[in-house]
C-alpha atoms as a PDB file:
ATOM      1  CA  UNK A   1      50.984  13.119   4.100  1.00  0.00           C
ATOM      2  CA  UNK A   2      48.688  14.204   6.880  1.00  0.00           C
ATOM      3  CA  UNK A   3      50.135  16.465   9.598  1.00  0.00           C
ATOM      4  CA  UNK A   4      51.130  15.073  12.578  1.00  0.00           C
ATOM      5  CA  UNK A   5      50.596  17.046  15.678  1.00  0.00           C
ATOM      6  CA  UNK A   6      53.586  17.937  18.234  1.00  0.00           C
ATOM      7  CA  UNK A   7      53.276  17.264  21.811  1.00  0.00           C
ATOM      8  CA  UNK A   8      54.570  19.523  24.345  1.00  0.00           C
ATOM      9  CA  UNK A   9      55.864  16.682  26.045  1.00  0.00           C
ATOM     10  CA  UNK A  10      56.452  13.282  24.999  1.00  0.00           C
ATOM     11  CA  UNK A  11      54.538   9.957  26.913  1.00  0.00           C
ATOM     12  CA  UNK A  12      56.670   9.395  29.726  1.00  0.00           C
ATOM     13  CA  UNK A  13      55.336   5.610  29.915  1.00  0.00           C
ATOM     14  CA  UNK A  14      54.362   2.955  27.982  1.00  0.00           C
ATOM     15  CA  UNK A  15      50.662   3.245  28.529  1.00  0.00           C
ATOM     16  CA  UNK A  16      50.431   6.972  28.043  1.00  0.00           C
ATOM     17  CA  UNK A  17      52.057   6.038  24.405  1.00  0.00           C
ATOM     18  CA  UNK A  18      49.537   3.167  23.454  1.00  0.00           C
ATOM     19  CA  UNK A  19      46.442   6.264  24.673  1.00  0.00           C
ATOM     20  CA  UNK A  20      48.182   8.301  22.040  1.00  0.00           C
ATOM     21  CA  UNK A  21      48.609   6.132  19.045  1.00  0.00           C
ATOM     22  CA  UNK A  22      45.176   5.555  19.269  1.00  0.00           C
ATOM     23  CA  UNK A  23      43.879   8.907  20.106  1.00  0.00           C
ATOM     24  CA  UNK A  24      46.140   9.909  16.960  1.00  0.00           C
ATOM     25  CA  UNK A  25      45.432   6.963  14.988  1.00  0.00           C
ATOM     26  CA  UNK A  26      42.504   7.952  12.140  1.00  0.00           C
ATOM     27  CA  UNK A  27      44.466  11.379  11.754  1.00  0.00           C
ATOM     28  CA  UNK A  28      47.593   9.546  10.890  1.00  0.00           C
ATOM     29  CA  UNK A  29      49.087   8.824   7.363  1.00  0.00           C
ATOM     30  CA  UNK A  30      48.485   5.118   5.826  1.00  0.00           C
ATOM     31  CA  UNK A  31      52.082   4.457   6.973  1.00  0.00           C
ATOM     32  CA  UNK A  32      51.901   6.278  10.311  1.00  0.00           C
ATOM     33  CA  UNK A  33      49.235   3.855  10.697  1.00  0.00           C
ATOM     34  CA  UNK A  34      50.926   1.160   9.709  1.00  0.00           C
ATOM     35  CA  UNK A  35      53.441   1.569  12.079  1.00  0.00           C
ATOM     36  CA  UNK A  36      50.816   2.223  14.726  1.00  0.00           C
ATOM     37  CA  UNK A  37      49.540  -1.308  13.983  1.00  0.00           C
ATOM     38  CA  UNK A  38      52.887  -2.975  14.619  1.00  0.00           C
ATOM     39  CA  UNK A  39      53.919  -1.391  17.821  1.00  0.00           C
ATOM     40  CA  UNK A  40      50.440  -1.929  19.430  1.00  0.00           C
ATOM     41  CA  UNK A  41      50.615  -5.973  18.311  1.00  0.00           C
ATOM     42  CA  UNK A  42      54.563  -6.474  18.880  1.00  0.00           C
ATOM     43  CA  UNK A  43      55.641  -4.477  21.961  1.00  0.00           C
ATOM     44  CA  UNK A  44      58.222  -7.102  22.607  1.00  0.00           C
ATOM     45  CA  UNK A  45      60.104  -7.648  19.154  1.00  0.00           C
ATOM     46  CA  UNK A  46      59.848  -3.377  19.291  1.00  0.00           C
ATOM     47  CA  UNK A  47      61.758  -3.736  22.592  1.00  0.00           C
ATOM     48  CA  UNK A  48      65.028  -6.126  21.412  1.00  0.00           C
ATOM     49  CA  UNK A  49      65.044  -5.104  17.731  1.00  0.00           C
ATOM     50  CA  UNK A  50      67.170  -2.465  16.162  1.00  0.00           C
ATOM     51  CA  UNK A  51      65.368  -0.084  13.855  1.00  0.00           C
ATOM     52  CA  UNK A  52      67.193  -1.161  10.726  1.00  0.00           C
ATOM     53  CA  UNK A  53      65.825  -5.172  11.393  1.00  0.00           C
ATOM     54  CA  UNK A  54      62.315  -4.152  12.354  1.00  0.00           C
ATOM     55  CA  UNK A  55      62.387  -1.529   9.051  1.00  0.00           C
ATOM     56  CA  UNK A  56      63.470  -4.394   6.822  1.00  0.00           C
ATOM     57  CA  UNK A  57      60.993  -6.858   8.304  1.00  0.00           C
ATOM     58  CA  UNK A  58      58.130  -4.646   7.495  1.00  0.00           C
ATOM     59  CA  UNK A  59      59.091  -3.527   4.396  1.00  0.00           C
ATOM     60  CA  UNK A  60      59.015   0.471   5.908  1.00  0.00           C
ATOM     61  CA  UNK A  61      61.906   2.626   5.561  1.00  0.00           C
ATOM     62  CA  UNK A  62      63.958   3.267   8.759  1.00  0.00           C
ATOM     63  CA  UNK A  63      63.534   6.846   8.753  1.00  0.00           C
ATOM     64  CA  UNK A  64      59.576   6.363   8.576  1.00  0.00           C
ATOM     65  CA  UNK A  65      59.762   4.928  12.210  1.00  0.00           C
ATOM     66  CA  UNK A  66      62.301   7.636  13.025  1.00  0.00           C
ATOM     67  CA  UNK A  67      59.605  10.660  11.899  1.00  0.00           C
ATOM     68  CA  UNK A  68      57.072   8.501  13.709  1.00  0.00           C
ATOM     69  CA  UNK A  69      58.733   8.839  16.733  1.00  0.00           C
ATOM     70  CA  UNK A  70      59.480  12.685  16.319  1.00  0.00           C
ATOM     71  CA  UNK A  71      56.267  13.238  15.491  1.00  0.00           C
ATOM     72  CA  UNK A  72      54.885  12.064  19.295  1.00  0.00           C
ATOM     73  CA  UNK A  73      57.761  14.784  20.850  1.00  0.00           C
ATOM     74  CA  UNK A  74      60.791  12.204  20.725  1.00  0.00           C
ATOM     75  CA  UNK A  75      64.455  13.300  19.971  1.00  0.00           C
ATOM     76  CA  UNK A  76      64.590   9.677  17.662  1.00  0.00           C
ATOM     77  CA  UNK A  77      63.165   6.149  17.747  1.00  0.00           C
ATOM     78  CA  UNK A  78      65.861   5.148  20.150  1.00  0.00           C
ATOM     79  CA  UNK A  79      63.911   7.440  23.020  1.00  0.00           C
ATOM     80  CA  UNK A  80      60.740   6.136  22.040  1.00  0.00           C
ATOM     81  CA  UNK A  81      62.048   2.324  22.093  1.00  0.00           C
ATOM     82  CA  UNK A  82      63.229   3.084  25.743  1.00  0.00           C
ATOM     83  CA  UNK A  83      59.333   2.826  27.100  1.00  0.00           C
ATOM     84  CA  UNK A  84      59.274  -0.648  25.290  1.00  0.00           C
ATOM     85  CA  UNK A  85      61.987  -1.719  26.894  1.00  0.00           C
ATOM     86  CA  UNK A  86      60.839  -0.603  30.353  1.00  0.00           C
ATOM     87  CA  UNK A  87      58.034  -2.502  30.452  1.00  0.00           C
ATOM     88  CA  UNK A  88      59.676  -5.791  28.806  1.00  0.00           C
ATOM     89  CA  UNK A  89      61.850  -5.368  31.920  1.00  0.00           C
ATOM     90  CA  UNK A  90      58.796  -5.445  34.156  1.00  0.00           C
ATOM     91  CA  UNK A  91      57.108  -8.307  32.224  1.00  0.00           C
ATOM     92  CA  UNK A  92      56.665 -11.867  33.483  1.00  0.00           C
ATOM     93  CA  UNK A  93      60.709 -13.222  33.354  1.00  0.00           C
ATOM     94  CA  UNK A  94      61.842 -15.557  30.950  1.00  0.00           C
ATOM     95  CA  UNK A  95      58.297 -15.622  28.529  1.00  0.00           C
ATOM     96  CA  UNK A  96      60.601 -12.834  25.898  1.00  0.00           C
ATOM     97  CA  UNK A  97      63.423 -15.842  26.311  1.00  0.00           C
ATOM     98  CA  UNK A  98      60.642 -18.486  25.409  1.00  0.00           C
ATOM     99  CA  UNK A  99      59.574 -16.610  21.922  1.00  0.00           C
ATOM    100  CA  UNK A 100      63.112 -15.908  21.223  1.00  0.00           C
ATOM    101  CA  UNK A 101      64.020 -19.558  21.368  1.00  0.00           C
ATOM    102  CA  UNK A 102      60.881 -20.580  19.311  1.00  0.00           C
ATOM    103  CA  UNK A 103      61.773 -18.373  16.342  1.00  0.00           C
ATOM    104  CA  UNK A 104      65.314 -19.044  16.495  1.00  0.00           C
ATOM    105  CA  UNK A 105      64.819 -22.248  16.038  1.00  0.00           C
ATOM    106  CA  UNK A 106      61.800 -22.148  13.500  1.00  0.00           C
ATOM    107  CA  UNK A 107      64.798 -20.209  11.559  1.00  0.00           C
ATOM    108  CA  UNK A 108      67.174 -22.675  11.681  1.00  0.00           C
ATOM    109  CA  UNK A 109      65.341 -25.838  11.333  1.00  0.00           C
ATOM    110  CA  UNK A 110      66.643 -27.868   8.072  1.00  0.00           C
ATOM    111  CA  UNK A 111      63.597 -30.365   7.975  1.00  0.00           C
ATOM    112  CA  UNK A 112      61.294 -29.303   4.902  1.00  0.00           C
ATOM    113  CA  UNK A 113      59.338 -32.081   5.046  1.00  0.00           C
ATOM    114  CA  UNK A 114      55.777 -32.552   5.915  1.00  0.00           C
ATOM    115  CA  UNK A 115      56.201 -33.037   9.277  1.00  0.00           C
ATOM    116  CA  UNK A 116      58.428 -30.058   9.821  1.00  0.00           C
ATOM    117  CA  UNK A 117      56.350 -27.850   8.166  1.00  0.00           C
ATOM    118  CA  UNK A 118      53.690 -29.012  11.215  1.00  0.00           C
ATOM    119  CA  UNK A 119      56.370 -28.612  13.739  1.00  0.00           C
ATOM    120  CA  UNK A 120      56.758 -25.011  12.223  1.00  0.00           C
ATOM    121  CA  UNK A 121      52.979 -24.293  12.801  1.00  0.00           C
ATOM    122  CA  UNK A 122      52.591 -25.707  15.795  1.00  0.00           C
ATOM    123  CA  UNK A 123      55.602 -24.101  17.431  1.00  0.00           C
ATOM    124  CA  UNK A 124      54.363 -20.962  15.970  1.00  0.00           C
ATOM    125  CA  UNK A 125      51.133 -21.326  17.595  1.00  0.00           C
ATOM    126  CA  UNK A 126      52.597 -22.166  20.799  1.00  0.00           C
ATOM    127  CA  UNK A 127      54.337 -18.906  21.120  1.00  0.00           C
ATOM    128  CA  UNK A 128      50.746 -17.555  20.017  1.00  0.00           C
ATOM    129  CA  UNK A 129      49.465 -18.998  23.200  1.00  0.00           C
ATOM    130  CA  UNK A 130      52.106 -17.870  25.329  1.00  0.00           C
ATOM    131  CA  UNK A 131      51.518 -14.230  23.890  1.00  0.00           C
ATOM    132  CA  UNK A 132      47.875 -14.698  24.995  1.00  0.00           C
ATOM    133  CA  UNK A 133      48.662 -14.658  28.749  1.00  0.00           C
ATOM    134  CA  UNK A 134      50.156 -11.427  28.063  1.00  0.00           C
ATOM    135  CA  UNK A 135      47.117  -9.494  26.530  1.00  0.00           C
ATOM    136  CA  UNK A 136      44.271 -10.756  28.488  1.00  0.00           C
ATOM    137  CA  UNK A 137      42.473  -7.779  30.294  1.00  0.00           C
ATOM    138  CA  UNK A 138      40.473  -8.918  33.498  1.00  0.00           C
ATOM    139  CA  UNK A 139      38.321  -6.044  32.964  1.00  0.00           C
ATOM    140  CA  UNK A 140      37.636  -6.715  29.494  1.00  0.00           C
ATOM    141  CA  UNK A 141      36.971 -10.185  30.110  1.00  0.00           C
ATOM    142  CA  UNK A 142      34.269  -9.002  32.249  1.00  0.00           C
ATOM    143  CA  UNK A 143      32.600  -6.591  30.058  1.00  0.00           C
ATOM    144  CA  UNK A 144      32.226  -9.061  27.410  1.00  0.00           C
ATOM    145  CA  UNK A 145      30.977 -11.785  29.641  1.00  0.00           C
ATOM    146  CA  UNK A 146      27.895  -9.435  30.943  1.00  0.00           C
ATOM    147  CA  UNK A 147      27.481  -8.411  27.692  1.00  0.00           C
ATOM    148  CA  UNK A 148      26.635 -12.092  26.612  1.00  0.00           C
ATOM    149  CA  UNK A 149      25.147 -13.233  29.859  1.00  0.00           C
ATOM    150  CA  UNK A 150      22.485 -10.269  29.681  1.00  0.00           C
ATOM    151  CA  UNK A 151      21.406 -10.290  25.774  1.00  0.00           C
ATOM    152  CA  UNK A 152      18.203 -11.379  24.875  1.00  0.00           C
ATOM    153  CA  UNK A 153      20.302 -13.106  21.361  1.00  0.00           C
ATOM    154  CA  UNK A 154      23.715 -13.048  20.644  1.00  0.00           C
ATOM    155  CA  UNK A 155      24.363 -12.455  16.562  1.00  0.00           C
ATOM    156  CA  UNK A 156      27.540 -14.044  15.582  1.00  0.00           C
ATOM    157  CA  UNK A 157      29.628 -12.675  12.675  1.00  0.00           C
ATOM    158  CA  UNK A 158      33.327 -13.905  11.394  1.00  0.00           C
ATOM    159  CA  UNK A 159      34.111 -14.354   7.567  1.00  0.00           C
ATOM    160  CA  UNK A 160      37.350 -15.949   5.762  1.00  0.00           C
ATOM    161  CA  UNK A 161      39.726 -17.285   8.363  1.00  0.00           C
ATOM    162  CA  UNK A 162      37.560 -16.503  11.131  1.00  0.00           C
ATOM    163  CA  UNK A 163      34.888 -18.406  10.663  1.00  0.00           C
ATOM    164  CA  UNK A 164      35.681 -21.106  12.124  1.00  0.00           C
ATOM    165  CA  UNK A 165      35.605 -19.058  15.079  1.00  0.00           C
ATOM    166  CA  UNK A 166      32.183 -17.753  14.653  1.00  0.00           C
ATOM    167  CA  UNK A 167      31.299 -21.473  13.726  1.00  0.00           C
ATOM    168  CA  UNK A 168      32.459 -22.738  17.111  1.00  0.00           C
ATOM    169  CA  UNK A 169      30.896 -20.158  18.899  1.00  0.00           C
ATOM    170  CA  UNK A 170      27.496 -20.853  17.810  1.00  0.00           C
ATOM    171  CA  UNK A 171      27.864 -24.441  18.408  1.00  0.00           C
ATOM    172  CA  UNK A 172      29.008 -23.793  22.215  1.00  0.00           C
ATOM    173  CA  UNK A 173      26.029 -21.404  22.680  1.00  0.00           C
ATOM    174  CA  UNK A 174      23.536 -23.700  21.166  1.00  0.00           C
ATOM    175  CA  UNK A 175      24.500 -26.566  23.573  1.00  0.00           C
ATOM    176  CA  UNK A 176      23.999 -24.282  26.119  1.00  0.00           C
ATOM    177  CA  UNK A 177      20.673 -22.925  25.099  1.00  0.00           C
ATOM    178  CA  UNK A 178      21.435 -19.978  24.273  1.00  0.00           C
ATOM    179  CA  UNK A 179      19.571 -18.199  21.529  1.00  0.00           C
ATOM    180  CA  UNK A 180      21.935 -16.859  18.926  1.00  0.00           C
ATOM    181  CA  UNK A 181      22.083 -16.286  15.335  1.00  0.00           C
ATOM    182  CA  UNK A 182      25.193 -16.683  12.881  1.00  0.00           C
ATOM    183  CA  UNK A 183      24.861 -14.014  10.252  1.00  0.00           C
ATOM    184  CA  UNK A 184      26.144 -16.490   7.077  1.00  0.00           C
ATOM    185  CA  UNK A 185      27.492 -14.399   4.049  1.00  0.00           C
ATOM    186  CA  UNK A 186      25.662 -17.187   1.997  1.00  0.00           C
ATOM    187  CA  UNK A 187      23.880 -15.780  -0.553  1.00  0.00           C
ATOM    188  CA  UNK A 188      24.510 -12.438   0.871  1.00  0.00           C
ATOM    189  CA  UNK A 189      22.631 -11.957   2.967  1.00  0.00           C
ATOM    190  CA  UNK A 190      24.782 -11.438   6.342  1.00  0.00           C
ATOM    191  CA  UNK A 191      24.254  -7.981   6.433  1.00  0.00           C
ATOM    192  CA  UNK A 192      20.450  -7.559   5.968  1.00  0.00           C
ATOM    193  CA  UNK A 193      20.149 -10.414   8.476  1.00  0.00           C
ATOM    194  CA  UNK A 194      22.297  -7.912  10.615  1.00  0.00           C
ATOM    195  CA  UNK A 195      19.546  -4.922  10.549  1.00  0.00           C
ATOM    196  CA  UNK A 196      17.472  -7.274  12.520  1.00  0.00           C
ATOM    197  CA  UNK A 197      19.410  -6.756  15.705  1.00  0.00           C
ATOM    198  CA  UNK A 198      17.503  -4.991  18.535  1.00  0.00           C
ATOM    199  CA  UNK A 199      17.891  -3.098  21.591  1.00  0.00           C
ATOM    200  CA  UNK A 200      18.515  -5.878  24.382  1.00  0.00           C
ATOM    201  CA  UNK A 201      20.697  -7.916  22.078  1.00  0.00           C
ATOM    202  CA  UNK A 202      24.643  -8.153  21.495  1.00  0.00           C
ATOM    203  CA  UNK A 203      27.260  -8.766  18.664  1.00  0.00           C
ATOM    204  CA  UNK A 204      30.180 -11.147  18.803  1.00  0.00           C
ATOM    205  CA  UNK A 205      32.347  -9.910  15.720  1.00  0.00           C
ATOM    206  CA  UNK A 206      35.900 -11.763  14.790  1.00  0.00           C
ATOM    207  CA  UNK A 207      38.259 -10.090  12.402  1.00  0.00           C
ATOM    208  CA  UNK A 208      41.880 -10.239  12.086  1.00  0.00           C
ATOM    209  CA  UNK A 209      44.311  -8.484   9.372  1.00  0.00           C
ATOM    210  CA  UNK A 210      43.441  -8.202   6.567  1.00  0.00           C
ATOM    211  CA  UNK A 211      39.621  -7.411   8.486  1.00  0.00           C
ATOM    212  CA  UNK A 212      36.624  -8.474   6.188  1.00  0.00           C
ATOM    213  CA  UNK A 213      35.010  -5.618   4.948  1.00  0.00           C
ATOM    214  CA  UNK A 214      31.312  -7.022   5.474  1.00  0.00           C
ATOM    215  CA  UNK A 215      32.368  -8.037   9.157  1.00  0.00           C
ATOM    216  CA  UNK A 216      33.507  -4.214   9.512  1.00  0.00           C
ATOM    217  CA  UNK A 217      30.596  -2.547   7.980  1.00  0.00           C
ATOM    218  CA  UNK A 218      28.206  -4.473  10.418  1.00  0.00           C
ATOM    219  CA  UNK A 219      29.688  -3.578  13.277  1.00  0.00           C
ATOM    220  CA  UNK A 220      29.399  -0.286  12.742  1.00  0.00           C
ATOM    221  CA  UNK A 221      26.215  -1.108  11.599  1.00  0.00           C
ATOM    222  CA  UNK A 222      25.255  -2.384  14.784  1.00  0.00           C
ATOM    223  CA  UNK A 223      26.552   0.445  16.738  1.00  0.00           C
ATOM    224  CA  UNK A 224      24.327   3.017  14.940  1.00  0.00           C
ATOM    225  CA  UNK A 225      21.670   0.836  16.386  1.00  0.00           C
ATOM    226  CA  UNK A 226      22.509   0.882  19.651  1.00  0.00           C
ATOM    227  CA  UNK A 227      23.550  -2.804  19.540  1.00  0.00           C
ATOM    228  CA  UNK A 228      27.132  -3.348  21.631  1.00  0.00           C
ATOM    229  CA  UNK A 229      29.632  -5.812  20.271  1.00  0.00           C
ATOM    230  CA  UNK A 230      31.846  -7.913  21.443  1.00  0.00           C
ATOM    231  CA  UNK A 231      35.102  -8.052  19.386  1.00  0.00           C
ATOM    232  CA  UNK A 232      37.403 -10.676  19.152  1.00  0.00           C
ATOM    233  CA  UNK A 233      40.486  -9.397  16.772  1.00  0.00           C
ATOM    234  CA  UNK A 234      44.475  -9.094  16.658  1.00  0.00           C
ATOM    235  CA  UNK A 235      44.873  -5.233  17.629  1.00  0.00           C
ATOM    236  CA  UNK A 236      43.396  -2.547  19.543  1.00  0.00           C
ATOM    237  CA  UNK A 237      43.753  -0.227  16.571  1.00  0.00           C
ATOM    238  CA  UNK A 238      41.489  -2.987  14.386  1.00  0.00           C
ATOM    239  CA  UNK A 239      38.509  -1.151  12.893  1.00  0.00           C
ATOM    240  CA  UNK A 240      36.392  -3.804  14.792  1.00  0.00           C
ATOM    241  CA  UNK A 241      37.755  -2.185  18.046  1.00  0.00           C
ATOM    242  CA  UNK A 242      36.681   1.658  17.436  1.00  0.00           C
ATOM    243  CA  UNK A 243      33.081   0.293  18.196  1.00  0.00           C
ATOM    244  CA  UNK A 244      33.152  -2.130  20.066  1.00  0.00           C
ATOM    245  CA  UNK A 245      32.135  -2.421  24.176  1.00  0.00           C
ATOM    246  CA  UNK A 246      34.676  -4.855  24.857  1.00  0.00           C
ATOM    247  CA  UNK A 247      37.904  -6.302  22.532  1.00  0.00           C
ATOM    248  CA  UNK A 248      39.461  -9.595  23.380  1.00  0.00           C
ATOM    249  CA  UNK A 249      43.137  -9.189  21.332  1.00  0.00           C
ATOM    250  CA  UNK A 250      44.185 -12.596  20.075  1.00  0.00           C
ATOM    251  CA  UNK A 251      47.597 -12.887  18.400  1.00  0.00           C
ATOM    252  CA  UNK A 252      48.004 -12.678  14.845  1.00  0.00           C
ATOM    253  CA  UNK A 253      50.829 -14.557  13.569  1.00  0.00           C
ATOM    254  CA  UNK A 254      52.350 -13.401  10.101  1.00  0.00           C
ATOM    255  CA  UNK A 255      52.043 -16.484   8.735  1.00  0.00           C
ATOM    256  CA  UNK A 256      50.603 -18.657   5.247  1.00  0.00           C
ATOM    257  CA  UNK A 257      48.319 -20.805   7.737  1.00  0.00           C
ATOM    258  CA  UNK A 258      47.403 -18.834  10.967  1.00  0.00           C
ATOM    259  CA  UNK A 259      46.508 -21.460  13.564  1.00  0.00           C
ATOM    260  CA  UNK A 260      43.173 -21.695  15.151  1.00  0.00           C
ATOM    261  CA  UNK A 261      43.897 -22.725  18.775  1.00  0.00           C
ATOM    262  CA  UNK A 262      44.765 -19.143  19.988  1.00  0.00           C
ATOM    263  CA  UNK A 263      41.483 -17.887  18.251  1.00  0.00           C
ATOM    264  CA  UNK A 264      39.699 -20.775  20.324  1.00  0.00           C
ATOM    265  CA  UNK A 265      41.591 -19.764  23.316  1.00  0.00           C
ATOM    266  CA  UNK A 266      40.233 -16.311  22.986  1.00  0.00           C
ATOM    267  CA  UNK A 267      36.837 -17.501  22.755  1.00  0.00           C
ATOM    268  CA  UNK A 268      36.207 -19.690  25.110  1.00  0.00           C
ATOM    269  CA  UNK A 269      37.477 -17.301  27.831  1.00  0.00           C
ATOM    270  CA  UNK A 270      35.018 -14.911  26.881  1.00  0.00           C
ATOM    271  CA  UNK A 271      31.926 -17.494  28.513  1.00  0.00           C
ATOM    272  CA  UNK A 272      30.387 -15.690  31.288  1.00  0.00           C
ATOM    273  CA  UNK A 273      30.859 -17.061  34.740  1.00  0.00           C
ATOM    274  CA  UNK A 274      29.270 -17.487  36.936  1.00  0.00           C
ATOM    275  CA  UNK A 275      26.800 -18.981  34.564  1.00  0.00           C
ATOM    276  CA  UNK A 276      23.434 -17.378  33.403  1.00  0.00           C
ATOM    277  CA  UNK A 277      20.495 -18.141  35.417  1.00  0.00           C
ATOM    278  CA  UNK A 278      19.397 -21.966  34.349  1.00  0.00           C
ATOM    279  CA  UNK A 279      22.755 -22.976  32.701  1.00  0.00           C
ATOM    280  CA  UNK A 280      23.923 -26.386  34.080  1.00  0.00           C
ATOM    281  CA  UNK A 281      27.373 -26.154  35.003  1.00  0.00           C
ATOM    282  CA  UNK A 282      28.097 -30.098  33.916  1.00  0.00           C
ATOM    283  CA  UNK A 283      26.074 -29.276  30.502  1.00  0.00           C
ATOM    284  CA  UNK A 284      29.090 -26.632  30.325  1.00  0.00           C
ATOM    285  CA  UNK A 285      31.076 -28.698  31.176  1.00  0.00           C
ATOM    286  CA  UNK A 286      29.873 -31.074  27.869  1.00  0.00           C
ATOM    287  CA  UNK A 287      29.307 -28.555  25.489  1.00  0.00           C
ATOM    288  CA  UNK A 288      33.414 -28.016  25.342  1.00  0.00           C
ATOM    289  CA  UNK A 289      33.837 -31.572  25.303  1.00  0.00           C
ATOM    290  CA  UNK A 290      32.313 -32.515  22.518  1.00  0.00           C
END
């Protein structure tokens, strides 16, 4: 196991805790990482969860998430839980309540037909929406839309799941006139295609657990070129994130089927506004609509 370095003191706050998992992260054991992962994507199950539950859920030992803990300069998990707790208190009242009810009763639903098995994903997604309002960042949001609004052509990347994503994308821009470029693993090609990038342009990238290698490899691809990219992904600790200008999170639900609508969601509030010089704001307007 890698050493873990001891803090004098311990993060006093919730935010000085996320800095250091991810100032820590890449010098971290594979399940010091892991752990990483799940506290940065599920700061409110970490908050009402007992150790034992959350251990079982992720198949990690208990004792792994109390060395974790000591590890940062805690006395146990329990001290390290408290910050989690904090800022659930703080949070918007009554959304915790919301998820709570939505996977209680996903858990004790007795329809297994058809149409409960959509009810299940669509509930599911539902909380993934409601999870969204919690992890936009205004300033983020911003970066990203300058980013688009200034490049000269926008490459587009997203592979298994998230293609669809990356397909969307493409179509939105088009309609708009912007010039972009998907980079399709067909024939395999997607990463050559990538070493055309230039100076002036910008890279949308969408990757969520378990991240597609090729996806990975050309963003950092494009950030030994000087290209910035635009990440859209389900952590801050994704390897899309290390290079990228601006990450919009988007949550990533455990699940056979992960829905699409939250992945939309995170894409279309990327669009810059107010709209690049030339852009209609009704043909906007009728790109979404169609």
């Amino acid at each position: 196991m890698k050493q873990q370095p001891q803090p004098v003191d311990p993060p006093k706050d919730y935010e000085e805790l996320i800095r250091l998992i991810h100032d820590r992260h890449d010098q971290m054991s594979k399940t010091y990482q892991r752990i990483s992962v799940y506290l940065t994507q599920n700061p409110n199950e970490v908050a009402v969860h007992s150790v034992n539950t959350i251990a079982e859920r992720h198949n990690i030992h208990a004792s792994s998430f109390v060395r974790f803990a000591q590890s940062l300069g805690y006395k146990g998990f329990k001290e390290l839980q408290a910050l989690f707790q904090k800022r659930l208190a703080t949070a918007a009242p009554g959304f915790e309540a919301r998820v709570r009810a939505l996977d209680d009763e996903l858990q004790s639903r007795e329809d297994r037909s058809e149409y409960g098995f959509l009810h299940d994903l669509v509930v599911r997604d539902i909380a993934s929406l409601q999870d969204l309002l919690e992890r936009i960042s205004a300033e983020q949001l911003g970066t990203a839309a300058d980013l688009i609004e200034a490049a000269g052509t926008v490459y587009l990347v997203g592979q298994l799941r998230s293609a669809p994503v990356a397909e969307l994308l493409r179509y939105i821009l088009t309609m708009l006139g912007k010039q972009c470029i998907l980079l399709d693993p067909g024939g395999g090609l997607a990463t050559h295609m990538a070493r055309t990038m230039k100076t002036g342009d910008v890279l949308i990238a969408v990757s969520f657990r378990f991240y597609a290698t090729e996806v990975v490899n050309i963003v950092e691809e494009a950030e030994k070129i000087g290209v910035p990219t635009v990440a859209i992904s389900d952590s801050t600790l994704s390897p899309l994130a290390k290079s990228a200008k601006s990450c919009s999170r988007s949550p990533s639900m455990i699940t056979a089927f992960p829905g699409l609508w939250p992945r939309r969601c995170a894409l279309r509030r990327l669009w810059p506004s107010p709209l690049p010089h030339g852009f209609r704001r009704t043909k906007r307007r009728r790109a979404f609509r169609r």
